[in-house]
Protein backbone atom coordinates (compact mmCIF):
# COMPACT_ATOMS: atom_id res chain seq x y z
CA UNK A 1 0.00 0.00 0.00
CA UNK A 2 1.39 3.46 -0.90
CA UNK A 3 1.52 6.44 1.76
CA UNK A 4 -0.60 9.40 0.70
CA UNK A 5 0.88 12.43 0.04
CA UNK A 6 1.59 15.74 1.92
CA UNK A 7 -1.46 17.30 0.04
CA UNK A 8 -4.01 14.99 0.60
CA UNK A 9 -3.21 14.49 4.33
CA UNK A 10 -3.49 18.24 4.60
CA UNK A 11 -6.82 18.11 3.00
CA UNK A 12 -8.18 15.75 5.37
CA UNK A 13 -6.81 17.40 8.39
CA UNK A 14 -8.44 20.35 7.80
CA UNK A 15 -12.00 18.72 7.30
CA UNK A 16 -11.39 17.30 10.96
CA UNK A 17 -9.39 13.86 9.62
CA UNK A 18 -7.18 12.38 12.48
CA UNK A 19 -4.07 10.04 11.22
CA UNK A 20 -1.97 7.32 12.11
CA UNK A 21 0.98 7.76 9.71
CA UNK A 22 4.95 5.79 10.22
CA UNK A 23 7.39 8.49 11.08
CA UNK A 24 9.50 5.74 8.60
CA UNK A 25 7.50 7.24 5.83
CA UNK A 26 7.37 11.00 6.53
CA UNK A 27 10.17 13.66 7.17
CA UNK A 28 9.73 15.74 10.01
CA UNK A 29 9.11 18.80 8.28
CA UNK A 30 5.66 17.00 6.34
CA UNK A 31 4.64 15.98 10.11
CA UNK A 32 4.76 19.47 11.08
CA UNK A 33 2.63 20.23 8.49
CA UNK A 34 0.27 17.65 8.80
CA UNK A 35 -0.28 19.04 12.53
CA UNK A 36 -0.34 22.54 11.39
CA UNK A 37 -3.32 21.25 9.68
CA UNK A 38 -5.23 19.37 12.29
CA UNK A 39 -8.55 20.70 13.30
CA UNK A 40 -9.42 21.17 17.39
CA UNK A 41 -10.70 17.22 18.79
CA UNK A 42 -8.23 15.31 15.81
CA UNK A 43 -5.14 13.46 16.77
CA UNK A 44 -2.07 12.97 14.71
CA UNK A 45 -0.51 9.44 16.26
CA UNK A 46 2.72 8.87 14.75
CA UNK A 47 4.26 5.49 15.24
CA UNK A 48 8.11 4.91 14.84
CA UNK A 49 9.07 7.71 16.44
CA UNK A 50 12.43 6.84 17.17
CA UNK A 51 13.35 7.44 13.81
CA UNK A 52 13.09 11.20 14.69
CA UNK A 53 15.35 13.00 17.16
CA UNK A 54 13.92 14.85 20.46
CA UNK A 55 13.74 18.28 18.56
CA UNK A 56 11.74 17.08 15.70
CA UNK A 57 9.03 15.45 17.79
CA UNK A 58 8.86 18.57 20.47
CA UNK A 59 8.46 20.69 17.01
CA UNK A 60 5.74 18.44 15.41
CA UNK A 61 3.94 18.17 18.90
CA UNK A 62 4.28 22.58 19.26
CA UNK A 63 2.57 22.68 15.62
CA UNK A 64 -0.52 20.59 16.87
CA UNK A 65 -3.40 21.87 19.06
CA UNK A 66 -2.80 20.72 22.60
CA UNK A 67 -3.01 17.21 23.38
CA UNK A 68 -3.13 16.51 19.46
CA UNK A 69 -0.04 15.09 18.45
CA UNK A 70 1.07 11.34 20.13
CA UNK A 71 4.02 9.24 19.73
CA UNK A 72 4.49 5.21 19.88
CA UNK A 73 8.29 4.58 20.13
């Protein structure tokens, strides 16, 4: 199965869409904008998360609305 793309994600997020996306198939800088995008109640949970360092995640958790943004290591 391929991964959608930044745009589409984006599109969803902003209807109210909540994700479960592989940080193994995302750069940092497309999570950040994926959570940029995320409507109040919707929650970005990004598995893998050891594939980013401790700055990325704090800066894709800052771009989400409180509570939004979750990591399984």
């Amino acid at each position: 199965m391929s991964k959608r793309n930044l745009a589409d994600l984006v599109a969803i997020a902003e209807k109210g869409g909540g994700f479960d996306l592989s940080a193994s198939d995302y750069a940092a800088t497309e999570l950040v904008t994926v959570a940029d995008s995320l409507c109040s109640g919707a929650t970005l949970r990004i598995r893998d998360a050891d594939a980013l360092s401790t700055a990325e995640l704090g800066s894709i958790a800052q771009h989400g609305p409180p509570g939004a943004v979750q990591f399984a290591f």
